[in-house]
N, C-alpha and C. Protein backbone atom coordinates (compact mmCIF):
# COMPACT_ATOMS: atom_id res chain seq x y z
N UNK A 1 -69.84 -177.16 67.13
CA UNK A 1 -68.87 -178.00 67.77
C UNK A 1 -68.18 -177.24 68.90
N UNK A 2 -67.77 -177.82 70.12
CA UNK A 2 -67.09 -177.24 71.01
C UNK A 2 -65.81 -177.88 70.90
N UNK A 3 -65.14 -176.98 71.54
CA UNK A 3 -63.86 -176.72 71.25
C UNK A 3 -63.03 -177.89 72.59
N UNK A 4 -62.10 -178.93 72.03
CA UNK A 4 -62.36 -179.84 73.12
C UNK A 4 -60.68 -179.77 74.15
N UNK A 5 -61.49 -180.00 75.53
CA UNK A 5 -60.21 -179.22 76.32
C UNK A 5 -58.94 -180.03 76.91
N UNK A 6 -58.33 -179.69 77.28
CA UNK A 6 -56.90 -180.39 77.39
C UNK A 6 -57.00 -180.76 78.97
N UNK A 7 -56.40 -181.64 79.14
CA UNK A 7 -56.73 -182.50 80.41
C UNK A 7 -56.11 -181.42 81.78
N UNK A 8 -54.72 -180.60 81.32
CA UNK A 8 -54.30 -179.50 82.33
C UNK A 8 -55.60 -178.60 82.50
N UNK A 9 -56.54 -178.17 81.56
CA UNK A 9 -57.24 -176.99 81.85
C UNK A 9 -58.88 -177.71 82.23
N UNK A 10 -58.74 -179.06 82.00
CA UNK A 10 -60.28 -179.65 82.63
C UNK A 10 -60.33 -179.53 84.48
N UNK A 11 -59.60 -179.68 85.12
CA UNK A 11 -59.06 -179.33 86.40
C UNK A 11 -59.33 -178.44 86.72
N UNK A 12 -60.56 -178.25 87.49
CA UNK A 12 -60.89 -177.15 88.13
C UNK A 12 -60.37 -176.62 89.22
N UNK A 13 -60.01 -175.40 89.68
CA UNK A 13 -59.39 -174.97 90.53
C UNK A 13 -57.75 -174.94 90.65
N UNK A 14 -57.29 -175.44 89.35
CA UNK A 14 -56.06 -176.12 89.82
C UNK A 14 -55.31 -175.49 89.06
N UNK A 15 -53.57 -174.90 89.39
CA UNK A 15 -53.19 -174.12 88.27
C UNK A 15 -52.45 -175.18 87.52
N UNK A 16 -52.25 -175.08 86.12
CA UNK A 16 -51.79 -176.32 85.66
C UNK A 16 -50.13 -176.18 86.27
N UNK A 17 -49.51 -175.13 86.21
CA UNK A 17 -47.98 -175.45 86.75
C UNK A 17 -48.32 -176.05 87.78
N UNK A 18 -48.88 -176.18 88.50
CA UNK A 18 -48.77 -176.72 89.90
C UNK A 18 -48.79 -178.20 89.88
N UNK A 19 -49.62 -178.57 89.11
CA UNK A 19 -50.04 -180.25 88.48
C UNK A 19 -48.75 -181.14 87.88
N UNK A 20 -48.27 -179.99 87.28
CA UNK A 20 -47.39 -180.35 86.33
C UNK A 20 -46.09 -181.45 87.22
N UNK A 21 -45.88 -182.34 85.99
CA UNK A 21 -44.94 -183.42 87.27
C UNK A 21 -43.36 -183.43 86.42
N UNK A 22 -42.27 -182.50 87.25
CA UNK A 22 -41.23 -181.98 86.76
C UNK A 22 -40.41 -183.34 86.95
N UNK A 23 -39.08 -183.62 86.03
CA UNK A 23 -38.12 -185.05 86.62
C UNK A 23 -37.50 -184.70 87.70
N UNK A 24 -37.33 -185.46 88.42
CA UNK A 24 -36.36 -185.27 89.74
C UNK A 24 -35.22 -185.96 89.78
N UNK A 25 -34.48 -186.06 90.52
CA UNK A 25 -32.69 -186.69 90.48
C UNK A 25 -33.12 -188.51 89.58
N UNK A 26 -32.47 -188.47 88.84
CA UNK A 26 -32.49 -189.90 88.40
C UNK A 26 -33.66 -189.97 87.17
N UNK A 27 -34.39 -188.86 86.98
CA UNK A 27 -35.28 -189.27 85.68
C UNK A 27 -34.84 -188.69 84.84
N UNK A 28 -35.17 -188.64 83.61
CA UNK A 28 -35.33 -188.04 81.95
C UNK A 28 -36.43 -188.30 81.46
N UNK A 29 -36.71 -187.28 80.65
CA UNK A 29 -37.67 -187.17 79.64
C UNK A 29 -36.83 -187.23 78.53
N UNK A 30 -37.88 -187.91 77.58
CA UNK A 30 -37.47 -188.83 76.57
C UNK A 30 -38.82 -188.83 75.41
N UNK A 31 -38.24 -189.09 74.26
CA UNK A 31 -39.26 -189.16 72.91
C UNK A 31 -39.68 -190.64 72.43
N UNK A 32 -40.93 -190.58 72.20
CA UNK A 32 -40.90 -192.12 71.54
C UNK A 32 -40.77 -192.18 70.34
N UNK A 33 -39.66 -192.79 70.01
CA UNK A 33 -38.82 -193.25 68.33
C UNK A 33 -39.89 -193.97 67.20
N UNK A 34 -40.33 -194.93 68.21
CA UNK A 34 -40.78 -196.64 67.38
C UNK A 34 -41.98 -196.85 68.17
N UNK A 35 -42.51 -197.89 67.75
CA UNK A 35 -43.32 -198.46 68.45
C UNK A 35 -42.85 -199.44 68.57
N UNK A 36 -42.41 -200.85 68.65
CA UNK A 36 -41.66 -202.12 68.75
C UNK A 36 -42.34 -203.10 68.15
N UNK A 37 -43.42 -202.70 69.29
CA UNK A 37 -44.44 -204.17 69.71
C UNK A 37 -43.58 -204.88 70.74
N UNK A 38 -44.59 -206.01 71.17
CA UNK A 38 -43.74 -206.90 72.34
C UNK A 38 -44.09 -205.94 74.01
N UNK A 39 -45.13 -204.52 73.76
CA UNK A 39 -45.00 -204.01 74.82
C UNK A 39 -43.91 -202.81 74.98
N UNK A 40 -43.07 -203.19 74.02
CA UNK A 40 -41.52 -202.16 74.16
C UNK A 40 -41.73 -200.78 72.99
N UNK A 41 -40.86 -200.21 73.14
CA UNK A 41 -40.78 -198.43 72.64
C UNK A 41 -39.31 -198.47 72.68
N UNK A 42 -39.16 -197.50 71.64
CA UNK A 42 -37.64 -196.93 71.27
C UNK A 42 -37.73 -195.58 71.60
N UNK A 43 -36.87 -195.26 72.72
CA UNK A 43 -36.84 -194.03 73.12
C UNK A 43 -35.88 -193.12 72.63
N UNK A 44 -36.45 -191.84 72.35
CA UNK A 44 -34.31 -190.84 72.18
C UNK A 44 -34.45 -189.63 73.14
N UNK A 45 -33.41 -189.60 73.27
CA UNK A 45 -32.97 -188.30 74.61
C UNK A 45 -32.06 -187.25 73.48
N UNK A 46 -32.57 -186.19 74.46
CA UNK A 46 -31.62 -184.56 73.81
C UNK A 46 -30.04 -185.45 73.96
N UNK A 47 -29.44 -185.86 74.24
CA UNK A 47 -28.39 -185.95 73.87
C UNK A 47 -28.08 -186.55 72.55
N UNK A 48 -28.80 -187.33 72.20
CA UNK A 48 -28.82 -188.42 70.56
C UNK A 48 -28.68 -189.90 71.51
N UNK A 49 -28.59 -190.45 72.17
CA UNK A 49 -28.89 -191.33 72.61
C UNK A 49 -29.92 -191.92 72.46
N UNK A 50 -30.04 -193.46 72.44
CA UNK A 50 -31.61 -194.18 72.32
C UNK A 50 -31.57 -194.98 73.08
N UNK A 51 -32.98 -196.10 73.80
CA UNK A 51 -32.65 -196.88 74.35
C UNK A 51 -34.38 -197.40 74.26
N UNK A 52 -34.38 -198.52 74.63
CA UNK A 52 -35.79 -199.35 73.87
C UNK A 52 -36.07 -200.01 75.70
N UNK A 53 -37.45 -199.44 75.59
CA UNK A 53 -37.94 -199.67 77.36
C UNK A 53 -38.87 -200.22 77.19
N UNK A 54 -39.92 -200.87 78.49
CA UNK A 54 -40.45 -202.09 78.22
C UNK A 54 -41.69 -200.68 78.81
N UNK A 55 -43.14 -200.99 78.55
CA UNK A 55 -44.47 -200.42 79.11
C UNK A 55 -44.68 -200.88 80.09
N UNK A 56 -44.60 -200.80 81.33
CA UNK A 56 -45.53 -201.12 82.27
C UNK A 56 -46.60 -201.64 82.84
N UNK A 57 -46.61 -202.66 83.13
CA UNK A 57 -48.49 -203.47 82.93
C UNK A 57 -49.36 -201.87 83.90
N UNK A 58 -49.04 -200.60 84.61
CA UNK A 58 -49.87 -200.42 84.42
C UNK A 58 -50.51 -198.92 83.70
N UNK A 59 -49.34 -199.05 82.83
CA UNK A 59 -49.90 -198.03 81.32
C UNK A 59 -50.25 -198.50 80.53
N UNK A 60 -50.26 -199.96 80.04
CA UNK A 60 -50.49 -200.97 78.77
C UNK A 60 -52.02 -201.18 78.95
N UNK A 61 -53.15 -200.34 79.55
CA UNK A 61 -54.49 -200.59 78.99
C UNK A 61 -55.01 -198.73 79.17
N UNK A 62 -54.21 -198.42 80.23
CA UNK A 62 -54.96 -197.26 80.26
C UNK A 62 -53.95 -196.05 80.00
N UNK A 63 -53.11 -195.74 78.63
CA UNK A 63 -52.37 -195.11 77.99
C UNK A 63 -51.98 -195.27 76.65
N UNK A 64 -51.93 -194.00 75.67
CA UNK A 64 -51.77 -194.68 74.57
C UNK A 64 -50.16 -194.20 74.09
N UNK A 65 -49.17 -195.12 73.75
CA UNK A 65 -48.10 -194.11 73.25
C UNK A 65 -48.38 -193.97 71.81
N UNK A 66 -47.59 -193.13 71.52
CA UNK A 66 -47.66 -192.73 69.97
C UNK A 66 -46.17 -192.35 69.86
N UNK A 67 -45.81 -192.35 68.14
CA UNK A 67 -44.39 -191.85 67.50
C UNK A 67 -44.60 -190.01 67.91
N UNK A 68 -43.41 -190.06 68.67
CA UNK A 68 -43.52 -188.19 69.24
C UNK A 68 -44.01 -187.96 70.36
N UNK A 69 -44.59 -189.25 71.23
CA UNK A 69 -44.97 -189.10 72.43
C UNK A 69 -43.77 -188.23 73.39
N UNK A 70 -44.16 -187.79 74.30
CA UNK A 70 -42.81 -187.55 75.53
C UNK A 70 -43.13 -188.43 76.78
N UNK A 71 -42.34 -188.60 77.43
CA UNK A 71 -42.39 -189.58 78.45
C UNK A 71 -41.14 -189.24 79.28
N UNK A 72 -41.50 -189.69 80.71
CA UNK A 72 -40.84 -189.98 82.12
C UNK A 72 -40.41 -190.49 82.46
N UNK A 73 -39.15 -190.59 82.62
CA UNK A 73 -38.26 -192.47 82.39
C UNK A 73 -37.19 -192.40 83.75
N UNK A 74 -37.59 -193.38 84.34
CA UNK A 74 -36.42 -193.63 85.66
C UNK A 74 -35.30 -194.77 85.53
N UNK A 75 -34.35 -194.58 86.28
CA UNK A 75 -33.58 -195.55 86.24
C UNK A 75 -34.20 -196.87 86.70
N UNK A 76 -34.05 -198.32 86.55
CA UNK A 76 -34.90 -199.21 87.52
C UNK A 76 -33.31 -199.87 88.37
N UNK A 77 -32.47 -199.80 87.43
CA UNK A 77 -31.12 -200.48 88.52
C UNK A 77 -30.29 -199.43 88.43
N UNK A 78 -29.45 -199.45 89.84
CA UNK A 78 -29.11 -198.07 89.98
C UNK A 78 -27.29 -197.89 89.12
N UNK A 79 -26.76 -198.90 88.19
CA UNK A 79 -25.42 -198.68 87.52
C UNK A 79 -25.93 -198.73 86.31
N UNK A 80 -27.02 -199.22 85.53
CA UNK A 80 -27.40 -199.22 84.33
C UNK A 80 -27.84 -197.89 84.21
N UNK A 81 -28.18 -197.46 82.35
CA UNK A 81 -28.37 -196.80 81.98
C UNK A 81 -29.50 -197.46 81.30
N UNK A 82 -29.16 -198.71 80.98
CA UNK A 82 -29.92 -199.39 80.10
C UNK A 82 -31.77 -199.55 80.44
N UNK A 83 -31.29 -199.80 81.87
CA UNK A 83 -32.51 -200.20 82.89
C UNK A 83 -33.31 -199.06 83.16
N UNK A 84 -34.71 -198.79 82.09
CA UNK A 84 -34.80 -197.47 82.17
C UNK A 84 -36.73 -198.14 82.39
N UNK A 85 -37.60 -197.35 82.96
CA UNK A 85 -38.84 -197.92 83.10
C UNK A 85 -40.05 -196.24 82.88
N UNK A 86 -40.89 -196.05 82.52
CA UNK A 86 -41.96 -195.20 82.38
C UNK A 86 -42.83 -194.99 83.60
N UNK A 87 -42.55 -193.91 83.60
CA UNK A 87 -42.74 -193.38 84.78
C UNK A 87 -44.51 -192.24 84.88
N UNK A 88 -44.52 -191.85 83.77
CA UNK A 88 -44.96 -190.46 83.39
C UNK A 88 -45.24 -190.39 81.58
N UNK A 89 -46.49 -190.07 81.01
CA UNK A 89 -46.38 -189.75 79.29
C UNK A 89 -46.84 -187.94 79.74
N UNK A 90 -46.69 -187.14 79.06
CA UNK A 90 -46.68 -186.11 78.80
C UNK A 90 -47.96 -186.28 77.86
N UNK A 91 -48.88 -184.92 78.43
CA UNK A 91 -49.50 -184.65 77.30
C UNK A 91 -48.97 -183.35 76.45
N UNK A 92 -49.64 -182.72 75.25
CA UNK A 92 -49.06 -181.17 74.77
C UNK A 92 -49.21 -180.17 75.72
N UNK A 93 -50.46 -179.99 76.09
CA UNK A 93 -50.03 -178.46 77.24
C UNK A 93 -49.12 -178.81 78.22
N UNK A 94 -48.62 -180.43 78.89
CA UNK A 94 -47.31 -179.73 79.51
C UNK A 94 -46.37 -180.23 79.14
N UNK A 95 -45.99 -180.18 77.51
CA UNK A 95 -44.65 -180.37 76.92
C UNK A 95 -44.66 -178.39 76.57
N UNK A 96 -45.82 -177.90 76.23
CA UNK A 96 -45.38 -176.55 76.41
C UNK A 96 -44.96 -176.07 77.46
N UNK A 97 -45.25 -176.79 78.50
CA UNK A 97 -45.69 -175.35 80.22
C UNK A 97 -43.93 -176.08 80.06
N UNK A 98 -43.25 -177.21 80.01
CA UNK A 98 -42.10 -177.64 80.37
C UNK A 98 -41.29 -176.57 79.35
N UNK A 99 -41.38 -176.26 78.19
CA UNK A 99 -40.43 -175.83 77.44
C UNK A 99 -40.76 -174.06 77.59
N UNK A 100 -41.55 -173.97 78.98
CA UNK A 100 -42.20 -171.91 79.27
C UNK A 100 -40.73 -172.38 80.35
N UNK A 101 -40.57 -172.98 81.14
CA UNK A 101 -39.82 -173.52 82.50
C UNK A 101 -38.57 -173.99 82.29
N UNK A 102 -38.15 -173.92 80.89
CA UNK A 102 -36.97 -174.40 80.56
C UNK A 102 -36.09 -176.18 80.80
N UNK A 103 -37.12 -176.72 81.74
CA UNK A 103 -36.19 -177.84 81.70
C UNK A 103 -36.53 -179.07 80.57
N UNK A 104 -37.36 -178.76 79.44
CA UNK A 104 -37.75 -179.42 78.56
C UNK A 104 -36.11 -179.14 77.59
N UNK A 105 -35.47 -179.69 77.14
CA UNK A 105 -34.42 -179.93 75.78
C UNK A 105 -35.01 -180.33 74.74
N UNK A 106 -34.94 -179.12 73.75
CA UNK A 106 -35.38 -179.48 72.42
C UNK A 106 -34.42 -180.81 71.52
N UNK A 107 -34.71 -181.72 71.27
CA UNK A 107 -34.41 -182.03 70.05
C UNK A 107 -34.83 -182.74 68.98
């Protein structure tokens, strides 16, 4: 059996930090709680906060979430908090390379 490889290191030529897609002003990374159904996810943030976001028609065929997923979440209206949309899922090698870089929050 071969040993099967992680989508950062299938990338040839490429260093995975470089790939790697950090949040910028207005995002968070976030955990998936639940699954819902209906399309929707229960999210929680390092602070203890939760908030239940809708999938995207276009991650809903070609993404899978799972309970423990990480994910990329933007504001969609700019006074809500509530109004939060998926931006980004994380795979494991860069929930590690994020927590080598420090801006990953454990909780």
């Amino acid at each position: 059996m071969t040993k099967k490889r992680s989508k950062l290191s299938s990338k040839v030529g490429l260093d995975p930090r470089e790939s790697l897609v950090l949040p910028e002003e207005g995002q968070r990374i976030g955990k998936v709680e639940k699954l819902l159904g209906g399309e929707r996810l229960e999210i929680s943030f390092s602070d203890g906060s939760r908030t239940v976001v809708r999938i995207p028609g276009k991650f809903r065929d070609e993404l899978l979430f799972r309970t423990g997923s990480y994910v990329l979440l933007r504001q969609i209206l700019q006074d809500s908090d509530e109004h939060l949309g998926i931006v980004y899922r994380y795979c494991r090698d860069e929930i590690d390379l994020l927590r080598e870089t420090t801006v990953f929050e454990e909780w």
